[in-house]
Protein backbone atom coordinates (compact mmCIF):
# COMPACT_ATOMS: atom_id res chain seq x y z
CA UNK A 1 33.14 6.16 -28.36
CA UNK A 2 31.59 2.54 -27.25
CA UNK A 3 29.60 0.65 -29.55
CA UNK A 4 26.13 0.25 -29.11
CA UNK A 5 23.37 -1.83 -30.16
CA UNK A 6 18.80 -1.06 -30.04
CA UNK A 7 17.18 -2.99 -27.66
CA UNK A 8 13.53 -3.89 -27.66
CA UNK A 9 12.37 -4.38 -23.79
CA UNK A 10 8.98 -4.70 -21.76
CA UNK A 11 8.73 -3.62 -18.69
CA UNK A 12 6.18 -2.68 -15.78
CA UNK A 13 5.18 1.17 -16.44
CA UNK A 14 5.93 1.65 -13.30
CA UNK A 15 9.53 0.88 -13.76
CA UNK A 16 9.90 2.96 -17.23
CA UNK A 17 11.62 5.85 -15.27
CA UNK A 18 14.53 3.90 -13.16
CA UNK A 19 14.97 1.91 -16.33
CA UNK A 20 15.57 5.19 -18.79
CA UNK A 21 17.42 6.80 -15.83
CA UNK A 22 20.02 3.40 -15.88
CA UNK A 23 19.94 3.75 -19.44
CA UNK A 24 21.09 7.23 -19.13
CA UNK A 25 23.97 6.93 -16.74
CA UNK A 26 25.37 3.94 -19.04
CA UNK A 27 25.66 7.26 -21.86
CA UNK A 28 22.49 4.94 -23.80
CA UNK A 29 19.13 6.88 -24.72
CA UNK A 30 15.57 6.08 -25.08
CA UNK A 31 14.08 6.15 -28.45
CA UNK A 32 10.32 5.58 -29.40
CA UNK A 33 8.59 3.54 -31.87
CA UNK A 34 8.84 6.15 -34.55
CA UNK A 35 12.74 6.44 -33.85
CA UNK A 36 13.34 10.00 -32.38
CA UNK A 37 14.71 10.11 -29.17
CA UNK A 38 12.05 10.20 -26.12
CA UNK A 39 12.46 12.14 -23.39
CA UNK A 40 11.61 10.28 -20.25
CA UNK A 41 9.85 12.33 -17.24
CA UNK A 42 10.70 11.01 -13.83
CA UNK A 43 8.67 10.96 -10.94
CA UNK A 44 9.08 13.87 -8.85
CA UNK A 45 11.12 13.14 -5.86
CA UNK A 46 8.22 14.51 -3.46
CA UNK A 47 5.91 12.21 -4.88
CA UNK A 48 8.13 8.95 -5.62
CA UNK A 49 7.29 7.00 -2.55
CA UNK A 50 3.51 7.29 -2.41
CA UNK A 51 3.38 5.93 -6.25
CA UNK A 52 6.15 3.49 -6.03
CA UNK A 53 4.00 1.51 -2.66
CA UNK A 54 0.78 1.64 -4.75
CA UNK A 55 2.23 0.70 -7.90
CA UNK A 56 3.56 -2.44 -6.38
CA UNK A 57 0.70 -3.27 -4.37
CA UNK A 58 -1.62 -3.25 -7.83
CA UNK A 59 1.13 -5.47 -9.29
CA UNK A 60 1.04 -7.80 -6.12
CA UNK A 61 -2.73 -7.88 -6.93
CA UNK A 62 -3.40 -6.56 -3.09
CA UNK A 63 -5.85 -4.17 -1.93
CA UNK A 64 -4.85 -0.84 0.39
CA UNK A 65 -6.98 -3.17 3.34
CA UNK A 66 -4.78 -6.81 2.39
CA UNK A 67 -1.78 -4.70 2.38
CA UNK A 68 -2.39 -3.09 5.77
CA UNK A 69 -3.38 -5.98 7.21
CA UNK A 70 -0.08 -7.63 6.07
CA UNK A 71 1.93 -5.45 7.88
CA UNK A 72 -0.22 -4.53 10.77
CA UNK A 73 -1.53 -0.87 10.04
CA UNK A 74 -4.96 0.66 9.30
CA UNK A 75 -5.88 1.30 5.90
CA UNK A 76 -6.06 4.40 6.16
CA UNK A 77 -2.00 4.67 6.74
CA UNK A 78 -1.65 2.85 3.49
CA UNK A 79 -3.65 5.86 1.46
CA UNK A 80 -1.95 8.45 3.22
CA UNK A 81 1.29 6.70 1.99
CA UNK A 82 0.53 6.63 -1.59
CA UNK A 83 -0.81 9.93 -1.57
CA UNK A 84 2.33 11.37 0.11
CA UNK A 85 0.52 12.73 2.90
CA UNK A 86 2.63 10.77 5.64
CA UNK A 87 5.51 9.61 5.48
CA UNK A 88 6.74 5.80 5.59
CA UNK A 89 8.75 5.74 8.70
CA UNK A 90 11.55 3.39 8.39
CA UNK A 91 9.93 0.60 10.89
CA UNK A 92 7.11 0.38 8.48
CA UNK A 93 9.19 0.56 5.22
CA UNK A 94 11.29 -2.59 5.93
CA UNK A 95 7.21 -4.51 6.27
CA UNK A 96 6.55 -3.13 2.87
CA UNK A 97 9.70 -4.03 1.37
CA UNK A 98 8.93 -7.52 2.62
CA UNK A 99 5.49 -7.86 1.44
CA UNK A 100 5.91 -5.90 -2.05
CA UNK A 101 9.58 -7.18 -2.31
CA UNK A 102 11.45 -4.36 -2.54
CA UNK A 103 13.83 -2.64 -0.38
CA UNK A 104 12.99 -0.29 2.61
CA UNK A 105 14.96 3.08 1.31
CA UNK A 106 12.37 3.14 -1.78
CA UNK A 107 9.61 4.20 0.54
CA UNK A 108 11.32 6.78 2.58
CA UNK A 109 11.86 9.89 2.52
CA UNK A 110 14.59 11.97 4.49
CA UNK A 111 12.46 13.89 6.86
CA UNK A 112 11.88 13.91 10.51
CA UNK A 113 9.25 11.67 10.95
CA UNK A 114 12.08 8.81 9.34
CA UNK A 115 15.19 10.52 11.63
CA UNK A 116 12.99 9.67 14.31
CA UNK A 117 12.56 6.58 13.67
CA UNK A 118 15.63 5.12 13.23
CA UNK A 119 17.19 6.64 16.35
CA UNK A 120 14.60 4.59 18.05
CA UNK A 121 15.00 1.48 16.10
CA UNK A 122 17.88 -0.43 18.04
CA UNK A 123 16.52 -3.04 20.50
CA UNK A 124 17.99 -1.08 23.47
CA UNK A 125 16.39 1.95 22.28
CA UNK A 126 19.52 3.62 21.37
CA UNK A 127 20.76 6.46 18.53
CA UNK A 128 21.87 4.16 15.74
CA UNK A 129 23.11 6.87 13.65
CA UNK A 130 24.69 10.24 15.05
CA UNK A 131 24.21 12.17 11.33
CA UNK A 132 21.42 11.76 9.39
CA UNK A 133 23.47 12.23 6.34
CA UNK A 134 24.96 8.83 7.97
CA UNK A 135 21.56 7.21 7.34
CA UNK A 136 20.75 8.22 4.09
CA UNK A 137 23.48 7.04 3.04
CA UNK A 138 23.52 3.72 4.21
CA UNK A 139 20.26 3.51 2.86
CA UNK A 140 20.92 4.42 -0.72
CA UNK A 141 18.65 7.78 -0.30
């Protein structure tokens, strides 16, 4: 068995469950202040993108309208986002990951909507991936 050593960290809330879920794979664990072991509930997968873009748009200190305007949508497309009620097509989630530097497969989910649009996302119009399994994985999903 490895040695190991406690660690006091701050972090953005926001990034408390990737940071216990790293800490996890590395065979670490997450203990509170009192010193018992915390369990750590991660966002559920279905609702992951919409609270990741709005999480880092309060942090960037932008509004749903500066954001939209950033990457040329209406507003309205930003709430829908962050309350998972469309999806972030992958055209759209490479502006976000620009403005709110992140990367684009954070805001996507694997769904239609996203298949869609990255057959049609080669200049010539073209399939650029014949699987979507292809996709996802190139895009860490």
């Amino acid at each position: 068995m490895s040695q190991q050593t406690r660690a006091h960290i701050s972090i953005p809330t926001d990034c408390l469950p990737l940071v216990a879920e790293l800490v996890t794979r590395l065979g670490g664990q997450i203990v509170d202040e009192a010193g018992d072991t915390a369990p750590i509930s991660s966002i559920p997968e279905s609702e992951r993108a919409g609270r990741l873009i709005k999480g880092l748009r309060l942090r960037a200190g932008m509004t749903q309208k500066t954001l939209a305007d950033a990457i040329g949508l209406p507003q309205s497309h930003i709430s829908e986002f962050e309350k998972n009620r469309r999806a972030v097509p992958y055209k759209h989630a490479q502006k976000l990951a620009e403005v709110l530097r992140s990367i684009p497969s954070r805001f996507m989910t694997p769904n239609a909507e996203t298949i869609a649009a990255m057959n049609g996302a080669g200049e010539d119009g073209r399939q650029i991936y014949a699987a979507p399994e292809t996709m996802y994985k190139d895009l860490g999903l």
